[in-house]
Protein backbone atom coordinates (compact mmCIF):
# COMPACT_ATOMS: atom_id res chain seq x y z
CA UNK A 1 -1.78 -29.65 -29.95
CA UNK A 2 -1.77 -33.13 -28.09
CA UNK A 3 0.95 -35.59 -28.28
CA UNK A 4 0.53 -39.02 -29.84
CA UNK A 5 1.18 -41.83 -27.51
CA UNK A 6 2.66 -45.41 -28.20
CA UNK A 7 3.64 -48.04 -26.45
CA UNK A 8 7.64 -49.27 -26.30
CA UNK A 9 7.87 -51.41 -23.57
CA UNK A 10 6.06 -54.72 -21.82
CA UNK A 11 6.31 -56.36 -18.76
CA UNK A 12 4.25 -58.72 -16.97
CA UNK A 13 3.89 -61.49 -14.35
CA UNK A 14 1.25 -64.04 -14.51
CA UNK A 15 0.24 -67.85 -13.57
CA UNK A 16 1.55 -68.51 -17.00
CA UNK A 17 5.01 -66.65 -16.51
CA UNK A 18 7.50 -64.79 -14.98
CA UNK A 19 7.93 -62.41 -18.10
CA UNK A 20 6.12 -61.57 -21.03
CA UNK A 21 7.47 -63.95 -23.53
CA UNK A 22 6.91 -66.91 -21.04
CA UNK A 23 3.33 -65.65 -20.62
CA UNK A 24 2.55 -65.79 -24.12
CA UNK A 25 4.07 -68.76 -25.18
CA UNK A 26 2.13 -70.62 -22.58
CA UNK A 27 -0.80 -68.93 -23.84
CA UNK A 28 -0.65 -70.03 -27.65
CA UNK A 29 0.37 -73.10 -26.57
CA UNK A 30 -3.00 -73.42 -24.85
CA UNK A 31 -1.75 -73.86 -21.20
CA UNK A 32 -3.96 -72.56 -18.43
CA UNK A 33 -3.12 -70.76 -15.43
CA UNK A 34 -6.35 -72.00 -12.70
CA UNK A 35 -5.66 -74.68 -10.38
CA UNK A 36 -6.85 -76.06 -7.26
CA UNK A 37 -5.58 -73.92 -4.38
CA UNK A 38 -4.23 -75.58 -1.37
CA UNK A 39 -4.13 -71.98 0.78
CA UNK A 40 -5.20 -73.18 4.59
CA UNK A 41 -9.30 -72.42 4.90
CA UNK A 42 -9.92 -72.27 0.60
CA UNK A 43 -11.54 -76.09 0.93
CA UNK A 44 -14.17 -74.98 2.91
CA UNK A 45 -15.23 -72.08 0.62
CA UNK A 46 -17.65 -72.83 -2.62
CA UNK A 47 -14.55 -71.68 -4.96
CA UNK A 48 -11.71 -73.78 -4.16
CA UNK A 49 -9.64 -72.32 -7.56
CA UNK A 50 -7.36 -69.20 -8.62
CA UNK A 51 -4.53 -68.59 -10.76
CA UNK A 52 -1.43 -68.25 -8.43
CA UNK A 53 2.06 -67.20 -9.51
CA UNK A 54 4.35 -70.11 -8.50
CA UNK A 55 8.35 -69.59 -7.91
CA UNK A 56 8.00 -66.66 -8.30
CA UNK A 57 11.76 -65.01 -6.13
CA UNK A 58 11.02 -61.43 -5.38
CA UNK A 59 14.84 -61.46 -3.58
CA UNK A 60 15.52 -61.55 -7.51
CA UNK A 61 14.30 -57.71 -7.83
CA UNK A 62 14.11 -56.20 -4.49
CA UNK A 63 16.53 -55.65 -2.42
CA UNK A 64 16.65 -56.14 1.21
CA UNK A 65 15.97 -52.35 1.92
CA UNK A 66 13.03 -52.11 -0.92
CA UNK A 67 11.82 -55.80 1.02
CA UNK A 68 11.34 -54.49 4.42
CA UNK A 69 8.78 -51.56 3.29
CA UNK A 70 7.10 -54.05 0.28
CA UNK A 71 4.54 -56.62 0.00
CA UNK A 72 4.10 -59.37 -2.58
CA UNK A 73 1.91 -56.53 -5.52
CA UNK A 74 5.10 -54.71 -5.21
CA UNK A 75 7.12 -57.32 -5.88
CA UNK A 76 5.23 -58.20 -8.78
CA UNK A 77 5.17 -54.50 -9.93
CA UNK A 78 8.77 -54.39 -9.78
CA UNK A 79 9.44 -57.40 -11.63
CA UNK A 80 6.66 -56.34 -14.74
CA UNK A 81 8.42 -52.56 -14.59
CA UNK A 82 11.58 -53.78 -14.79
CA UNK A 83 11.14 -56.02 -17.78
CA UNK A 84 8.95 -53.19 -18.94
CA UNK A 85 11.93 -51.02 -19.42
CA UNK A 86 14.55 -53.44 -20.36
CA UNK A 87 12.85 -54.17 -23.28
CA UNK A 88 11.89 -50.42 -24.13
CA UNK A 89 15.77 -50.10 -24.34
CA UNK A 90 15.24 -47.31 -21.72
CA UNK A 91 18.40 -45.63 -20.04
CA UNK A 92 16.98 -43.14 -17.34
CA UNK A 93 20.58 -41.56 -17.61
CA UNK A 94 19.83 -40.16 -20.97
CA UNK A 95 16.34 -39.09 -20.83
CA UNK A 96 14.86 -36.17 -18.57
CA UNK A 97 13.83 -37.93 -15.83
CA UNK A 98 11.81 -34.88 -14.68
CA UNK A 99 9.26 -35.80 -17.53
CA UNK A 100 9.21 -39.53 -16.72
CA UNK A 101 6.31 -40.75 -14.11
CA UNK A 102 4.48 -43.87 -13.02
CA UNK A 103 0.90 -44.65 -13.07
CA UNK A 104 0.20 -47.85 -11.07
CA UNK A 105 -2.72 -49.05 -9.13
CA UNK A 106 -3.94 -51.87 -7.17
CA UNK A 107 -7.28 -52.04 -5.72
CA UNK A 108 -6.11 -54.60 -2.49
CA UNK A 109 -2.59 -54.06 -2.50
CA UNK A 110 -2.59 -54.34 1.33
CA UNK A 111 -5.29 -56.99 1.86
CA UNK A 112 -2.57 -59.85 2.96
CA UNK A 113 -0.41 -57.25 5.11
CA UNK A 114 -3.44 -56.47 7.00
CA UNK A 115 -4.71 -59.93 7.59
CA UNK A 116 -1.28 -61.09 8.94
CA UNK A 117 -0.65 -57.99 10.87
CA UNK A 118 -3.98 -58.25 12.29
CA UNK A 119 -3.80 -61.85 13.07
CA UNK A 120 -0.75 -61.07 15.30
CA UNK A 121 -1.84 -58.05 17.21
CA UNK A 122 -4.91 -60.80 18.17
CA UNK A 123 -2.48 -63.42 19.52
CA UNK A 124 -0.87 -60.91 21.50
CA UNK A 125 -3.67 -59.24 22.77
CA UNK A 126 -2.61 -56.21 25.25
CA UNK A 127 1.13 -55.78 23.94
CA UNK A 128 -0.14 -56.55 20.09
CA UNK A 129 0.58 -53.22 19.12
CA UNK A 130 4.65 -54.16 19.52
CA UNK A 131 4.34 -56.54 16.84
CA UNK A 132 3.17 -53.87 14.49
CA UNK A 133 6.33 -52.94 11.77
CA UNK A 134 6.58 -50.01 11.42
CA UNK A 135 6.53 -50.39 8.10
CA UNK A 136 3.03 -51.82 8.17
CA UNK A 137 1.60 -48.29 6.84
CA UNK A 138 3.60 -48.27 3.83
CA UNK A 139 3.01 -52.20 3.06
CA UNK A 140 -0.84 -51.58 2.96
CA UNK A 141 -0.93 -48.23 0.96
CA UNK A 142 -2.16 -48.71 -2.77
CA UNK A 143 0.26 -46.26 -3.90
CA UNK A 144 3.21 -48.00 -2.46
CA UNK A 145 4.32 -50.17 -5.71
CA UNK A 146 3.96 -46.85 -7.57
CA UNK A 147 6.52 -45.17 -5.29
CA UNK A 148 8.94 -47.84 -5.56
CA UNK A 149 9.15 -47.96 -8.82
CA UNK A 150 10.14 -44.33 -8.81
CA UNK A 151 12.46 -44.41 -6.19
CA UNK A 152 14.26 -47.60 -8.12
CA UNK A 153 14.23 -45.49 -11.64
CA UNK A 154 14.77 -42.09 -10.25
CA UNK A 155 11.78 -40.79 -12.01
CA UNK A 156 10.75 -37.39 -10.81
CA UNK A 157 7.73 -36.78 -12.97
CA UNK A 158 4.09 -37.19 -12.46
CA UNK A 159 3.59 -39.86 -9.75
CA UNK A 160 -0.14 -41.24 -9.93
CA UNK A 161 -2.03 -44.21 -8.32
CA UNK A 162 -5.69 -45.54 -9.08
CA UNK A 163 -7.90 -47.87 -7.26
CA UNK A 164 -10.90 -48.71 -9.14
CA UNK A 165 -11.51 -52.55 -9.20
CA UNK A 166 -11.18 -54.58 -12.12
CA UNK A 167 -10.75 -51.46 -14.47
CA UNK A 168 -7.18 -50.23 -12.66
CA UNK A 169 -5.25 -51.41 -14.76
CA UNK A 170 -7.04 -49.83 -17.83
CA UNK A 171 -7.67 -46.76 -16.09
CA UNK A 172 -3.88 -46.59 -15.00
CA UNK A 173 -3.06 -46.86 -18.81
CA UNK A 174 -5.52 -44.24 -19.56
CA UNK A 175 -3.93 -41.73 -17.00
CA UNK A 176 -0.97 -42.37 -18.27
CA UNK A 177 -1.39 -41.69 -21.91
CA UNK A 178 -3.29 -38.39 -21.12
CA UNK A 179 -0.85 -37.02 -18.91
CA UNK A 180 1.85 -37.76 -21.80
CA UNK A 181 -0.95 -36.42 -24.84
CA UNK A 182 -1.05 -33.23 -22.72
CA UNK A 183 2.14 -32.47 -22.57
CA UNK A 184 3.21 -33.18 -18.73
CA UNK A 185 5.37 -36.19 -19.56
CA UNK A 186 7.66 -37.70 -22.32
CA UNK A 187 7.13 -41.25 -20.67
CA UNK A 188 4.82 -43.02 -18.41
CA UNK A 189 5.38 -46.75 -17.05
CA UNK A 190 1.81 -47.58 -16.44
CA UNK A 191 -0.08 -50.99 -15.23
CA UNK A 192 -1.53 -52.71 -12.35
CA UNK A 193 -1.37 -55.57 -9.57
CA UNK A 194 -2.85 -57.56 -7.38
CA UNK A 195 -1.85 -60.35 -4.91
CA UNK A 196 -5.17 -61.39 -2.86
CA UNK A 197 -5.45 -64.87 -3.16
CA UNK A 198 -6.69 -65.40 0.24
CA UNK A 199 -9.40 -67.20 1.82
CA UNK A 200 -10.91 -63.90 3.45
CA UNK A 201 -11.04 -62.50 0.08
CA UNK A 202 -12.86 -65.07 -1.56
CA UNK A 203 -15.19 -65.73 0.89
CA UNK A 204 -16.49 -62.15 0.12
CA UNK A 205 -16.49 -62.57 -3.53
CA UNK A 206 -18.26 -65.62 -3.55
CA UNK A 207 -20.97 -64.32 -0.77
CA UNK A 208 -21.29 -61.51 -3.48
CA UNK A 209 -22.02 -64.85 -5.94
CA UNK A 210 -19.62 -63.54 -8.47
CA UNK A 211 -16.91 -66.60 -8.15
CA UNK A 212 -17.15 -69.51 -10.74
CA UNK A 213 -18.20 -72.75 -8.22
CA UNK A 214 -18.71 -75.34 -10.44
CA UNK A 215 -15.55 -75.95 -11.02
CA UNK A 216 -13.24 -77.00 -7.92
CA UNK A 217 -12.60 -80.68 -10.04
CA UNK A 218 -12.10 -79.27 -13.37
CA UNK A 219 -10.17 -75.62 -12.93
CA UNK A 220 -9.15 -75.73 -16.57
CA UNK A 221 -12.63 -75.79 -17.71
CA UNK A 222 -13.57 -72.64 -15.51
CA UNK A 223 -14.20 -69.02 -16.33
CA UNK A 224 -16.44 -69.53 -19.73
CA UNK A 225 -16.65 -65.97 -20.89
CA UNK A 226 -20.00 -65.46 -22.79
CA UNK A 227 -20.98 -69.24 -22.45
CA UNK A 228 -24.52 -69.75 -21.64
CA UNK A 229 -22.90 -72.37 -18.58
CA UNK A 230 -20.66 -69.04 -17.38
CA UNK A 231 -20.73 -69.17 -13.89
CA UNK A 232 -18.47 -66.63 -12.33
CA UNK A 233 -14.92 -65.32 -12.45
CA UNK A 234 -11.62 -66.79 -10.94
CA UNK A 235 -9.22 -64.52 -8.73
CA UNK A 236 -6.28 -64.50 -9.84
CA UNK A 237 -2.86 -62.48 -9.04
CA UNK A 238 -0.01 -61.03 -10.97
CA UNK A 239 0.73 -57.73 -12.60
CA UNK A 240 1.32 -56.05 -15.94
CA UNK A 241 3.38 -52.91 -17.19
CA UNK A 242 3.31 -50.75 -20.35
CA UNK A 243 6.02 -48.14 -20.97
CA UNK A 244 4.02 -45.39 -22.78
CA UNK A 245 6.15 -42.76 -24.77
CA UNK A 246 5.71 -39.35 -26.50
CA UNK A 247 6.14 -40.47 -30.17
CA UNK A 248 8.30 -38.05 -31.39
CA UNK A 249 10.65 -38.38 -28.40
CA UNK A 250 10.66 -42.49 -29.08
CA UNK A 251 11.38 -42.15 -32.35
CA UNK A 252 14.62 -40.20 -31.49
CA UNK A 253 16.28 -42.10 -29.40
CA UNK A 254 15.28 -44.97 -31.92
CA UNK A 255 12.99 -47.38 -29.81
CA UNK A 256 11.20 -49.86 -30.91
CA UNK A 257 7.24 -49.07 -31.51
CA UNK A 258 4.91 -51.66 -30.42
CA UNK A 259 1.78 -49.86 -30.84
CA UNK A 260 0.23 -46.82 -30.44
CA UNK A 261 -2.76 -45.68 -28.19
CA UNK A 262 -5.04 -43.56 -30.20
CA UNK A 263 -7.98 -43.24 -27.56
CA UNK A 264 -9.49 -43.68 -24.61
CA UNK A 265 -12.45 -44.03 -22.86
CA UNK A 266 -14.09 -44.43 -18.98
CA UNK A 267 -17.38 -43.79 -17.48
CA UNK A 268 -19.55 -44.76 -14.69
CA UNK A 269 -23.61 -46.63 -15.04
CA UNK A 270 -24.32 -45.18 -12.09
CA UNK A 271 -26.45 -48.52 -11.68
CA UNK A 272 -26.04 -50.82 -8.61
CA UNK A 273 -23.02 -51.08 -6.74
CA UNK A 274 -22.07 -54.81 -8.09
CA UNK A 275 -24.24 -55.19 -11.16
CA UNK A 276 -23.83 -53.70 -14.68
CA UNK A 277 -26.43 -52.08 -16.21
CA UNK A 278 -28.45 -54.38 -17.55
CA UNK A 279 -27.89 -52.08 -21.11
CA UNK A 280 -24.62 -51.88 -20.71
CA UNK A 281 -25.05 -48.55 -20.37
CA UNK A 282 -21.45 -48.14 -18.56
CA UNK A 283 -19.38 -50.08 -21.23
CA UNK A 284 -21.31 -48.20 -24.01
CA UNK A 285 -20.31 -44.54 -23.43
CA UNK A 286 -16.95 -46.08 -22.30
CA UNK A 287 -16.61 -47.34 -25.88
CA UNK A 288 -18.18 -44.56 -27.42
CA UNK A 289 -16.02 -41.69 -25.83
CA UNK A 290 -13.13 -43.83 -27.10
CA UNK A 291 -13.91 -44.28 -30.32
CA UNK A 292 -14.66 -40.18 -30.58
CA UNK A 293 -11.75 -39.53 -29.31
CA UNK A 294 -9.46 -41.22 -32.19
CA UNK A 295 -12.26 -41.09 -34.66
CA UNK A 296 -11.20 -44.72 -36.19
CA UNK A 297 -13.34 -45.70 -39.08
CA UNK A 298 -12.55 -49.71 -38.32
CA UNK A 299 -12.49 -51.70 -35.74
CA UNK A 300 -10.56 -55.22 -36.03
CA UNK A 301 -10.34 -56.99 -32.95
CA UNK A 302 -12.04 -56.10 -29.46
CA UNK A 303 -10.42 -57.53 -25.98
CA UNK A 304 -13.42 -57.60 -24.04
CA UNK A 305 -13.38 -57.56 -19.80
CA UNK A 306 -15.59 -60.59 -19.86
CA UNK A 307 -16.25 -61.32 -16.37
CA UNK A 308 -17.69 -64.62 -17.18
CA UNK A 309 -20.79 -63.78 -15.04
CA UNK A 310 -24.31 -64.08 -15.79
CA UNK A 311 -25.06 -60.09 -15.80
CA UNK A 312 -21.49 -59.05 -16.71
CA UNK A 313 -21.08 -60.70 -19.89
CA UNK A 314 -25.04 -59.80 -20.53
CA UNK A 315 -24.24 -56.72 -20.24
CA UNK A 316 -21.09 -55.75 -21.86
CA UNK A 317 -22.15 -58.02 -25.12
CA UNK A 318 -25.24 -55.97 -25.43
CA UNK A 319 -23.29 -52.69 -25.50
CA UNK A 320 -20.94 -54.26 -28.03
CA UNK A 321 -23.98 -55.07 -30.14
CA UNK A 322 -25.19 -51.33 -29.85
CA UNK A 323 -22.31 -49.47 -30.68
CA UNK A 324 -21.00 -51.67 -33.64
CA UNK A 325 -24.89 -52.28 -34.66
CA UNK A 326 -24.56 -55.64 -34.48
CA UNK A 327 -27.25 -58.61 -34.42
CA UNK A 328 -26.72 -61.51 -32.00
CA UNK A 329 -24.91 -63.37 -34.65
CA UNK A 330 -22.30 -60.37 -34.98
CA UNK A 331 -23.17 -59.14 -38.44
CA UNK A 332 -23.79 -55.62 -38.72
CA UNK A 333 -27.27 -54.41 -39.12
């Protein structure tokens, strides 16, 4: 019989906050995260934006051993993990750690390490290679936040990393609640992070024309999801972390439910390797093998990816239309 899953725990770190609570009230109080970047290089490139984490101390949860093997996603993982479980009410000495895992991804977690290790080994030139750390591997690896987090919690169950673009995060959620439904877990800290807010980075994105460029002298009017001006997305960087839980095993040690995750869904369009389907084909059987899989008979509120690009948000309204039977006004057919 599989498990039901819920969620007791969340921690994040965003432009808007260091923490969840600061995150959201920034939110509702209608503050915006995208500014004008002032990174070395970004005012030559069309997008000249991002949403940055500012003062943002990651002395304040690593320490100087967990530092010298870490990059700045780590960091951030750290800090969203350990709120994450703080607020779960989690103590790792009373639970079987043995059935407690991590699924984290990150789908550049190395970009900056390489860029600045690189850049060295250049200046260098014949005796570059001494500059190297040997700590470089572990800095760049996607799976290194992940690891960290384990090592910091002592958790000694299923250890899992994911890399696929914007959907890691989701997907890292997903592996985590099926590993706990299945019965190979009790609990799962699961999330992403990303800290690529570089100019090398966004010179590819916008080459790929997927960066919103009309925008360098009015960031908080940028990103228009589903907006016939939509123009493009904004990188940003931060990190989020959900402690997922075996319900019967959070109900008896008498934590706090915040919700429950009653399905879940991924596939592939098989389409073009930057484009959507122009159906929405992808997002479609996503949402469909979802909504099979907890057979809900109403659905009250949908938190779409919205890109904020011409074919994304084409796209991925479309296959909202078709699964809910919807006309373009949003009343059901």
């Amino acid at each position: 019989m599989l498990k039901r899953v819920v969620v007791t725990g969340l921690g994040c770190v965003t432009p808007l906050g260091i923490s969840a609570p600061s995150t959201w009230e920034n939110l509702i109080a209608g503050a915006c995260g995208i500014s004008r970047l002032e990174s070395e290089g970004i005012e030559h490139l069309p997008c000249q934006i991002g949403g940055s984490v500012k003062e943002f101390d990651e002395s304040k949860v690593l320490n100087a051993n967990e530092r010298r093997s870490a990059n700045r996603t780590t960091g951030f993982a750290m800090s969203a993990a350990i709120e994450a479980t703080n607020q779960a009410s989690l103590d790792f000495t009373d639970i079987d750690c043995d059935r407690a895992g991590v699924c984290f991804g990150s789908s550049l977690a190395g970009f900056m390490e390489t860029i600045l290790t690189a850049r060295s080994v250049n200046e260098t030139q014949k005796r570059g290679y001494r500059r190297v750390s040997p700590f470089f591997v572990p800095r760049i690896l996607d799976n290194m936040a992940a690891g960290a987090i384990a090592m910091r919690l002592g958790l000694l169950g299923p250890n899992h990393s994911c890399g696929t673009a914007c959907t890691t995060g989701a997907h890292s959620v997903g592996d985590g609640y099926n590993l706990i439904r299945l019965g190979m877990a009790d609990v799962m800290l699961a999330g992403s992070a990303e800290a690529c807010l570089h100019p090398l980075a966004m010179s590819g994105f916008s080459q790929a024309k997927a960066l919103c460029t009309d925008s360098n002298e009015k960031p908080l009017q940028s990103s228009r999801p589903f907006d016939e001006s939509r123009s493009g997305f904004v990188m940003s960087e931060g990190a989020a972390v959900l402690v997922l839980e075996e319900m019967e095993h959070a109900v008896n040690r008498g934590a706090q439910i915040l919700a429950e995750v009653a399905g879940y869904g991924l596939s592939a369009d098989a389409h073009h390797i930057t484009a959507p389907h122009p159906e929405g084909r992808g997002a479609l059987n996503a949402m469909r093998g979802a909504l099979q899989d907890v057979k809900l008979s109403r659905v009250s509120y949908i938190n779409a990816h919205a890109t904020s690009t011409p074919l994304g948000d084409l796209a991925e309204g479309t296959a909202i239309r078709k699964i809910f039977n919807l006309d373009h006004e949003g009343a059901v057919l």
